[in-house]
C-alpha atoms as a PDB file:
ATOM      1  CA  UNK A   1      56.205 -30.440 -44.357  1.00  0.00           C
ATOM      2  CA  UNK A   2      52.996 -29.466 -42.582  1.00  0.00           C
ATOM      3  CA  UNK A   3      50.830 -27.206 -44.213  1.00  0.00           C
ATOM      4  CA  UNK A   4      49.928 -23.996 -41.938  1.00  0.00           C
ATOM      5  CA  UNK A   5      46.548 -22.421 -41.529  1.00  0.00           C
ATOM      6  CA  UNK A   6      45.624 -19.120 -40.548  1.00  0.00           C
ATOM      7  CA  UNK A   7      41.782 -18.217 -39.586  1.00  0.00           C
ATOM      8  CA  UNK A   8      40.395 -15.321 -40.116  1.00  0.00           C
ATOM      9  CA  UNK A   9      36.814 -14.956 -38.328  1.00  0.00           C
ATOM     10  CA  UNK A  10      34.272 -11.952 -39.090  1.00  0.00           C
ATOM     11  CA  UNK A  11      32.539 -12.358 -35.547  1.00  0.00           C
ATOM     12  CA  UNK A  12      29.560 -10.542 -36.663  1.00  0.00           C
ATOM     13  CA  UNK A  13      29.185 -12.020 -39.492  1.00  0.00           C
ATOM     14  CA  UNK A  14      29.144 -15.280 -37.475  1.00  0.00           C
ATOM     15  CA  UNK A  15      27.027 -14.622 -34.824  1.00  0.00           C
ATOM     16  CA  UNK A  16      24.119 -13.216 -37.035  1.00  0.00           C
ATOM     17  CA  UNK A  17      24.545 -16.271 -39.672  1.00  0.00           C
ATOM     18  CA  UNK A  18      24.419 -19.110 -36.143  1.00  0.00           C
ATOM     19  CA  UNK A  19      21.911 -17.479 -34.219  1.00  0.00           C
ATOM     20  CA  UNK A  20      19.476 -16.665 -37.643  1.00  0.00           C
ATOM     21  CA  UNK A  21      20.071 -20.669 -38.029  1.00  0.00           C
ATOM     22  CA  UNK A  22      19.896 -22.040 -34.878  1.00  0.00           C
ATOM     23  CA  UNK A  23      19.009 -19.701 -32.370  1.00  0.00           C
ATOM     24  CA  UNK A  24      21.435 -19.763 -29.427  1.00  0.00           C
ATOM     25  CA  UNK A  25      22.442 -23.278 -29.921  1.00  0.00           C
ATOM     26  CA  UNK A  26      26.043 -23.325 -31.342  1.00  0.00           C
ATOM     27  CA  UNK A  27      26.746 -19.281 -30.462  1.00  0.00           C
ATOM     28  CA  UNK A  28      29.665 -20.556 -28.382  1.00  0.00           C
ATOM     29  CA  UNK A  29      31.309 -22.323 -31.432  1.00  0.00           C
ATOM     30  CA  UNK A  30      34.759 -23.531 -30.753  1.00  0.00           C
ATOM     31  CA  UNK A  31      36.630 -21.671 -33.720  1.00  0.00           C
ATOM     32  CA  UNK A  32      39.862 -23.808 -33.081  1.00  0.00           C
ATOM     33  CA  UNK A  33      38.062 -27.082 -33.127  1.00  0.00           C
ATOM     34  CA  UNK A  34      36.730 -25.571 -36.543  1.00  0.00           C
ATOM     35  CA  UNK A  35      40.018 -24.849 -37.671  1.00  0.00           C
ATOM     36  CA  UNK A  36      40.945 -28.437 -37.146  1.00  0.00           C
ATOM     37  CA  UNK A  37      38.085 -30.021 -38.716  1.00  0.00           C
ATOM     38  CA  UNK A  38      38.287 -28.013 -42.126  1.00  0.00           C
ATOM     39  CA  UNK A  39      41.670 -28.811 -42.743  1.00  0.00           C
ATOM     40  CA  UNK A  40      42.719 -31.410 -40.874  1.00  0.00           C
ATOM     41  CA  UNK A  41      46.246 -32.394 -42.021  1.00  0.00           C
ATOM     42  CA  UNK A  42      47.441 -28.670 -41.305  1.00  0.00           C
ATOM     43  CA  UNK A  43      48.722 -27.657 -38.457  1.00  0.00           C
ATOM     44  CA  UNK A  44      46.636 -24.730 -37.221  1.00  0.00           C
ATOM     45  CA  UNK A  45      48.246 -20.903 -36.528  1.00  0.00           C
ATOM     46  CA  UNK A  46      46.709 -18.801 -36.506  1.00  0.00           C
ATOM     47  CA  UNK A  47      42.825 -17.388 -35.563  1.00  0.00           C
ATOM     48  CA  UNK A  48      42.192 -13.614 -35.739  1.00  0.00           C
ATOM     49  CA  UNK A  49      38.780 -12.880 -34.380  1.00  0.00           C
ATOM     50  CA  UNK A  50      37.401  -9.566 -36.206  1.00  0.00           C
ATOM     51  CA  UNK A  51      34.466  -8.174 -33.845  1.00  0.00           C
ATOM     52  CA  UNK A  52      33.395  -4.812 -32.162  1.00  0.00           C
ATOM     53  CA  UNK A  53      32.000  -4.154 -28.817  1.00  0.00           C
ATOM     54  CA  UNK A  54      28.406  -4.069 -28.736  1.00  0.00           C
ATOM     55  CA  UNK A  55      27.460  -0.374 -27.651  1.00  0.00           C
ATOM     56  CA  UNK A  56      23.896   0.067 -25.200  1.00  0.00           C
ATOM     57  CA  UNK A  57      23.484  -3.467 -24.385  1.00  0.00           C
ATOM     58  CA  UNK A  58      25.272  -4.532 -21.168  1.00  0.00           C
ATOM     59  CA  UNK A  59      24.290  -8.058 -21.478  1.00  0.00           C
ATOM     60  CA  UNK A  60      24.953  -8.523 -24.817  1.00  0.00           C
ATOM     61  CA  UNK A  61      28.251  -7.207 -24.424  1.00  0.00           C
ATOM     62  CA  UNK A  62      29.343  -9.451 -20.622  1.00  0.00           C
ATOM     63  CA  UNK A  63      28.316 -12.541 -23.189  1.00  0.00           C
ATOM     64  CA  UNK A  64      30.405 -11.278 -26.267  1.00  0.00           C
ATOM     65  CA  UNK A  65      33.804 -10.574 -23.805  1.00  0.00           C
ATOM     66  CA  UNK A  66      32.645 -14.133 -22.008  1.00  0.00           C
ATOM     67  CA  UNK A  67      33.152 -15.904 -25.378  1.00  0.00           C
ATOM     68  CA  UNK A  68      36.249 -14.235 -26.119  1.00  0.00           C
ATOM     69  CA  UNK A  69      37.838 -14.881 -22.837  1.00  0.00           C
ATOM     70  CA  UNK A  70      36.557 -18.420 -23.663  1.00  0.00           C
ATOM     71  CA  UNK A  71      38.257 -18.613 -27.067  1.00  0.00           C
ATOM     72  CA  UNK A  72      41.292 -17.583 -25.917  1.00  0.00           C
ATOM     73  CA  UNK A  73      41.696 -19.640 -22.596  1.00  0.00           C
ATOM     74  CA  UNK A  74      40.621 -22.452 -24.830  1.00  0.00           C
ATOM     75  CA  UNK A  75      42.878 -22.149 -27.779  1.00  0.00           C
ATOM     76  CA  UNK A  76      46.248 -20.804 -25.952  1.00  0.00           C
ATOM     77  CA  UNK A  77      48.335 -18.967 -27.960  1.00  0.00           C
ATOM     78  CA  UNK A  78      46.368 -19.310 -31.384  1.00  0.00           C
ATOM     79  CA  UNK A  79      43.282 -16.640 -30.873  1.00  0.00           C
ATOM     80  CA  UNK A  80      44.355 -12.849 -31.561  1.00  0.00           C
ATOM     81  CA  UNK A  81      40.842 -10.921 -31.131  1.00  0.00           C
ATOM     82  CA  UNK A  82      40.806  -7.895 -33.327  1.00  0.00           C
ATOM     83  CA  UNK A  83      38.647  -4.641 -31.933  1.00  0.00           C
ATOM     84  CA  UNK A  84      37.019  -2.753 -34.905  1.00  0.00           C
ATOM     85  CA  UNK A  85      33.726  -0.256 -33.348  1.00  0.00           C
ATOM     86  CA  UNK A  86      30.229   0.940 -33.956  1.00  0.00           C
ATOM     87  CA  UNK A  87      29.075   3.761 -35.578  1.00  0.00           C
ATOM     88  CA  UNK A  88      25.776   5.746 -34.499  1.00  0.00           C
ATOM     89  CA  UNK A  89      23.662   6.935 -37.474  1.00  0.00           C
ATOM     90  CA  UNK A  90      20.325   8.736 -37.357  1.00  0.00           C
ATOM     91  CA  UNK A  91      17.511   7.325 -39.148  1.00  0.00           C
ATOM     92  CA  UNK A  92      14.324   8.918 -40.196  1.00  0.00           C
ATOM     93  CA  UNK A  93      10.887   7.117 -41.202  1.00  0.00           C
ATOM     94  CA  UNK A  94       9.977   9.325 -44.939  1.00  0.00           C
ATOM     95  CA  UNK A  95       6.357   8.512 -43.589  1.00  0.00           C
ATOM     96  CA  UNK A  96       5.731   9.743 -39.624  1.00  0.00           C
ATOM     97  CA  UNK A  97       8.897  11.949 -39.447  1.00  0.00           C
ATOM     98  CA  UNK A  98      10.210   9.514 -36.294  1.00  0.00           C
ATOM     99  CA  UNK A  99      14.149   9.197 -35.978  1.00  0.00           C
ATOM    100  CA  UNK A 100      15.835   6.480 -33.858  1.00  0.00           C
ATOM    101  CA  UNK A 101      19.850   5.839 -33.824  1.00  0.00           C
ATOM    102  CA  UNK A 102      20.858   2.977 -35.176  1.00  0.00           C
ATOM    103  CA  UNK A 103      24.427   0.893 -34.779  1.00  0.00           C
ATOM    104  CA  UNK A 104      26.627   0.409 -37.407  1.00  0.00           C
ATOM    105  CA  UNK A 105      29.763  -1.865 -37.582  1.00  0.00           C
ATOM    106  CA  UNK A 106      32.810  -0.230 -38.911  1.00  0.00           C
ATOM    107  CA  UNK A 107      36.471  -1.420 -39.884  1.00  0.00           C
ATOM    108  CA  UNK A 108      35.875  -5.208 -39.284  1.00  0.00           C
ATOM    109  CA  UNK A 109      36.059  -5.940 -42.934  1.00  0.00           C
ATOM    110  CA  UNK A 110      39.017  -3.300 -43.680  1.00  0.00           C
ATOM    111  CA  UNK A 111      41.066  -5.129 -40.634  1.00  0.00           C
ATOM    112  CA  UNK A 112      40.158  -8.495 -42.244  1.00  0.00           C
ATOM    113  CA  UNK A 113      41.907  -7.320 -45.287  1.00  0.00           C
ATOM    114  CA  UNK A 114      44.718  -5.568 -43.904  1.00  0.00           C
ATOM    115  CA  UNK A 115      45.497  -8.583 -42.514  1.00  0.00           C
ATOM    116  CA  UNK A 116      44.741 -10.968 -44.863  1.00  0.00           C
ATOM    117  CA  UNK A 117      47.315  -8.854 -47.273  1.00  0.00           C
ATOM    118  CA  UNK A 118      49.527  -8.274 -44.692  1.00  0.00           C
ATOM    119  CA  UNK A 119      49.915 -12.246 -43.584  1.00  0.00           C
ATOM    120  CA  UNK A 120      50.532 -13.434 -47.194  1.00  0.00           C
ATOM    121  CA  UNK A 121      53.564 -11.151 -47.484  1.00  0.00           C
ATOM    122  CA  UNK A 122      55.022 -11.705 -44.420  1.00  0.00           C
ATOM    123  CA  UNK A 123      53.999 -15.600 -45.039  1.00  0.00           C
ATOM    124  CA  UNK A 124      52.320 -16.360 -42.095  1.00  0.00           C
ATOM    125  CA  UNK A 125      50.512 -19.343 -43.381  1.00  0.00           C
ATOM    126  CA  UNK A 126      49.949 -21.627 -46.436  1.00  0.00           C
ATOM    127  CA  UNK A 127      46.327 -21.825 -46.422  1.00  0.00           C
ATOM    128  CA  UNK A 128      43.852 -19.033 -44.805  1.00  0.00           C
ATOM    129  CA  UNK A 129      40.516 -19.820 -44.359  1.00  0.00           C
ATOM    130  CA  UNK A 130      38.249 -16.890 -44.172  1.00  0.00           C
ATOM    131  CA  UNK A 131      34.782 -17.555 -42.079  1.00  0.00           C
ATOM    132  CA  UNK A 132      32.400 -14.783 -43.531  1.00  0.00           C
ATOM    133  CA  UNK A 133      30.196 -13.960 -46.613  1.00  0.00           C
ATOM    134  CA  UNK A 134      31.355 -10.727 -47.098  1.00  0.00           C
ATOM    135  CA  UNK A 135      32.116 -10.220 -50.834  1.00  0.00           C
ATOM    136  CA  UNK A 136      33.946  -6.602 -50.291  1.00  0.00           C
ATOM    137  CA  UNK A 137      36.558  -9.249 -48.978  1.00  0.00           C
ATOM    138  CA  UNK A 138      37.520 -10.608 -52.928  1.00  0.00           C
ATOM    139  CA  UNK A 139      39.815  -7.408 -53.075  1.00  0.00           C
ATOM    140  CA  UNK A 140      41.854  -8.400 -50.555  1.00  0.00           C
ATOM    141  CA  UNK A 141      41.822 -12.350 -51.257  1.00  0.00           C
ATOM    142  CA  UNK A 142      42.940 -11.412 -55.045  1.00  0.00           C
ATOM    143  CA  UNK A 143      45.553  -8.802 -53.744  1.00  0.00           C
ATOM    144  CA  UNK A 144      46.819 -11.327 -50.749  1.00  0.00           C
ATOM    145  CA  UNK A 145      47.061 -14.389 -53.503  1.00  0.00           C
ATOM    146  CA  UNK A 146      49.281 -11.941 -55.838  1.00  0.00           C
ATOM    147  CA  UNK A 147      51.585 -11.142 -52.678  1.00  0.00           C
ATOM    148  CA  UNK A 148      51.743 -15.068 -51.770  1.00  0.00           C
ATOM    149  CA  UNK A 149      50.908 -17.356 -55.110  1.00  0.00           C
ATOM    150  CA  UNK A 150      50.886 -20.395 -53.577  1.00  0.00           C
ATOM    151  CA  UNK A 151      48.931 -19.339 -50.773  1.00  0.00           C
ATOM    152  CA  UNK A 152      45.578 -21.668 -50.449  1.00  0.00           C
ATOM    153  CA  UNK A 153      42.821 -19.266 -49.656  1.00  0.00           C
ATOM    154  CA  UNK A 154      38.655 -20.456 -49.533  1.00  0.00           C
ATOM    155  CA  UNK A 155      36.006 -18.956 -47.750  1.00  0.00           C
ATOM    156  CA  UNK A 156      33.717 -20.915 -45.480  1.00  0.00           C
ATOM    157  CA  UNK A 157      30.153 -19.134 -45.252  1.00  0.00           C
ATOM    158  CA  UNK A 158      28.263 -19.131 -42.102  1.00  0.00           C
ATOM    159  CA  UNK A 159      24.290 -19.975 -42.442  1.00  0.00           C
ATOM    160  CA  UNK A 160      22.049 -17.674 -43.793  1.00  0.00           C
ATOM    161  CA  UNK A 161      24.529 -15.707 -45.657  1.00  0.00           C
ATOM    162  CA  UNK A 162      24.783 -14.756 -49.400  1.00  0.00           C
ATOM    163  CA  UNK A 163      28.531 -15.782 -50.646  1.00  0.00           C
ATOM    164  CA  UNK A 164      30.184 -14.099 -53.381  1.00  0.00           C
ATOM    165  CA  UNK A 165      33.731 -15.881 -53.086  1.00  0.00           C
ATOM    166  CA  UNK A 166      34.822 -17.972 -56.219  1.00  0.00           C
ATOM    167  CA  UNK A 167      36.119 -20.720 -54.072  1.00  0.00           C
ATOM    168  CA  UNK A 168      33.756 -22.302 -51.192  1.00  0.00           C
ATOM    169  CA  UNK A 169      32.335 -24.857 -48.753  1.00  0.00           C
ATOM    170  CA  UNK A 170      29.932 -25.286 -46.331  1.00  0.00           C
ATOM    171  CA  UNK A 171      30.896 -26.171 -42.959  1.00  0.00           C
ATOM    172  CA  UNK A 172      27.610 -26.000 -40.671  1.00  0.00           C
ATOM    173  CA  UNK A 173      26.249 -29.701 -40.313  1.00  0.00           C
ATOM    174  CA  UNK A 174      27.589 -29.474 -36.604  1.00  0.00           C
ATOM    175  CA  UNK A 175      29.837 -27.025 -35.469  1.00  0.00           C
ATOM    176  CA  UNK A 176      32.204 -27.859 -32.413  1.00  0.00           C
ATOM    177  CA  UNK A 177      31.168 -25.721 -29.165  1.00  0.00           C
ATOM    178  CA  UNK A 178      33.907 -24.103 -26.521  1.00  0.00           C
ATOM    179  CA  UNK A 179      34.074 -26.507 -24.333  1.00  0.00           C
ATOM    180  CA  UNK A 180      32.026 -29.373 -25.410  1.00  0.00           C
END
């Protein structure tokens, strides 16, 4: 029997680790092309795109829903995008007194989990691949491989992150692109 794999993406996560490496050159990453070439003797899924809108930045945000309307139409039927949101926060410099807002993601990491947990119980997959460097994820990866023992879960870190998963590998030499 083919093994399944599930995806799960933290967009930011992504997009700051590619574009800190390589600037704008591989920001339109193919993530079901990726899928395929980490494991490829599984069939792939499932890819859950974790993101948030980008607030006060019009042209940041007509790129962000142009790559997701590009992942989908690309990948029929395997990309779910998952909405989490920005939080303002007021910031003041201790030294000249200035405040500015500043943009804070929120509930990209607790959807990651939830579903994570969720998809080993309801056995969505047998291996889940999870694309970020996000070490408040080992909860969930030791809680989803209780639910589903024989579940194969590794973490694949995007550039320019720190990685505080037990089990990992590198995937960056040269990432697939949306249609190219």
């Amino acid at each position: 029997m083919t093994e399944r794999l599930a995806i799960y993406v933290d967009g930011f996560n992504l997009y700051h680790g590619l574009h800190d490496k390589w600037r704008c050159r591989y920001l339109w990453l193919d993530l079901g092309a990726l899928g395929r070439s980490i494991r490829p003797r599984s069939k792939l899924v499932k890819i859950k795109y974790f993101t948030a809108p980008v607030l006060n930045e019009p042209n940041a945000l007509s790129r962000q829903s142009g790559y997701q309307a590009a992942l989908v139409a690309h990948n029929p039927g395997l990309i779910e995008v998952i909405q989490g949101r920005y939080q303002t926060k007021r910031k003041t410099c201790h030294a000249c007194h200035r405040s500015w807002t500043e943009y804070e993601e929120k509930e990209t990491d607790v959807n990651i989990a939830a579903h994570l947990v969720s998809d080993a119980a309801i056995g969505v997959s047998d291996a889940a691949i999870i694309i970020s460097a996000d070490s408040d994820l080992v909860p969930a990866v030791k809680a989803a491989r209780a639910m589903n023992p024989s579940l194969f879960i590794a973490a694949a870190f995007p550039p320019w992150t720190s990685p505080g998963f037990p089990e990992t590998f590198f995937i960056w030499d040269r990432p697939p692109r949306v249609g190219g």
